[in-house]
Protein backbone atom coordinates (compact mmCIF):
# COMPACT_ATOMS: atom_id res chain seq x y z
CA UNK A 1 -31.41 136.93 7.95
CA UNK A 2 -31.50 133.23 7.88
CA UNK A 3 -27.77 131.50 7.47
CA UNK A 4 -29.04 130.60 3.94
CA UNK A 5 -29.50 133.81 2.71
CA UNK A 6 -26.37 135.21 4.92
CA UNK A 7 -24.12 132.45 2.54
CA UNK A 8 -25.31 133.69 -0.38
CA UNK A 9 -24.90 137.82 0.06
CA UNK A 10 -21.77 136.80 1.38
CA UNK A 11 -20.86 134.37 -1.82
CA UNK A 12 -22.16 137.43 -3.84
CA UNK A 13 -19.89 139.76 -2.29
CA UNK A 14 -17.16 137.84 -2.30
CA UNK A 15 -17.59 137.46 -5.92
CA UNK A 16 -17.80 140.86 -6.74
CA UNK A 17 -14.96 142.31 -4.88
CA UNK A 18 -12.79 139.30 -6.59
CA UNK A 19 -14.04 140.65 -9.65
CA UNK A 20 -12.75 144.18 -9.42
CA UNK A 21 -9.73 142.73 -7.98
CA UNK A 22 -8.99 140.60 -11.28
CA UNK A 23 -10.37 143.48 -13.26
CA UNK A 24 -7.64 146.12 -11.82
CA UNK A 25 -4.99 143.38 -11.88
CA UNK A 26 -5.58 142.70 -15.48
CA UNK A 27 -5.33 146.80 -15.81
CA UNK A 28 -2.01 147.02 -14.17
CA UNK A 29 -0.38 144.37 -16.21
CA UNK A 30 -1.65 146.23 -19.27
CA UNK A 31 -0.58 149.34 -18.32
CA UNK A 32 -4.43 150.81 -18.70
CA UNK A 33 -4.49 153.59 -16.88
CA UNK A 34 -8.20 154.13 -17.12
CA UNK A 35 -8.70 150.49 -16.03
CA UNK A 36 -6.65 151.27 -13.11
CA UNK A 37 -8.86 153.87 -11.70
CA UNK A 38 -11.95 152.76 -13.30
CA UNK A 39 -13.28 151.75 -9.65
CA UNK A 40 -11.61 154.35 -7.68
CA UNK A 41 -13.24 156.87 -5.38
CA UNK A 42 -11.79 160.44 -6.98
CA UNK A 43 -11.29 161.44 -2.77
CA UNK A 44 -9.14 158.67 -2.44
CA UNK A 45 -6.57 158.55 0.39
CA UNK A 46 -3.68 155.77 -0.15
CA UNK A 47 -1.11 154.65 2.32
CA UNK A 48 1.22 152.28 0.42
CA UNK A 49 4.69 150.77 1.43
CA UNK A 50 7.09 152.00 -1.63
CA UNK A 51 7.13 156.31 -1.66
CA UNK A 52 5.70 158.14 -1.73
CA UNK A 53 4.13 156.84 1.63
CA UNK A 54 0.70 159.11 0.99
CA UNK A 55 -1.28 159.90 -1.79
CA UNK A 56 -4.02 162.05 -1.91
CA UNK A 57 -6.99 162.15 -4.24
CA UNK A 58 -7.33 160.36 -7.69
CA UNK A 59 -4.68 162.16 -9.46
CA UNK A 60 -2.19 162.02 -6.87
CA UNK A 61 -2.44 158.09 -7.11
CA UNK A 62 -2.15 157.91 -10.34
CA UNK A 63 1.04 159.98 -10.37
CA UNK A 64 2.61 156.99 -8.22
CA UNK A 65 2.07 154.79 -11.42
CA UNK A 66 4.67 156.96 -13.75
């Protein structure tokens, strides 16, 4: 791939992900759990710094929201 095209899939993704990551942020503020996991992988495996230290799986992740 030329540098050209390398800048621009690399613009592209870095719009995207920026995109899902103001997309879940607007989610948390509102409280929209569906929002929340709305890009989530249901097999999930979170490692976060407040407990519980380990989630597994979609609904255990969204349990650490209540």
């Amino acid at each position: 791939m030329n540098d050209t095209k390398s800048q621009l899939a690399t613009s592209n993704d870095e719009l995207e992900i920026r995109k899902l990551i103001e997309q879940w942020a607007k989610a948390v503020r509102e409280e929209n759990r569906a929002g929340i996991r709305a890009d989530h992988d249901p097999g999930i495996l979170m490692f976060d710094v407040p407990a519980p230290f380990l989630s597994r799986g979609l609904d255990g992740y969204l349990s650490t929201w209540e």
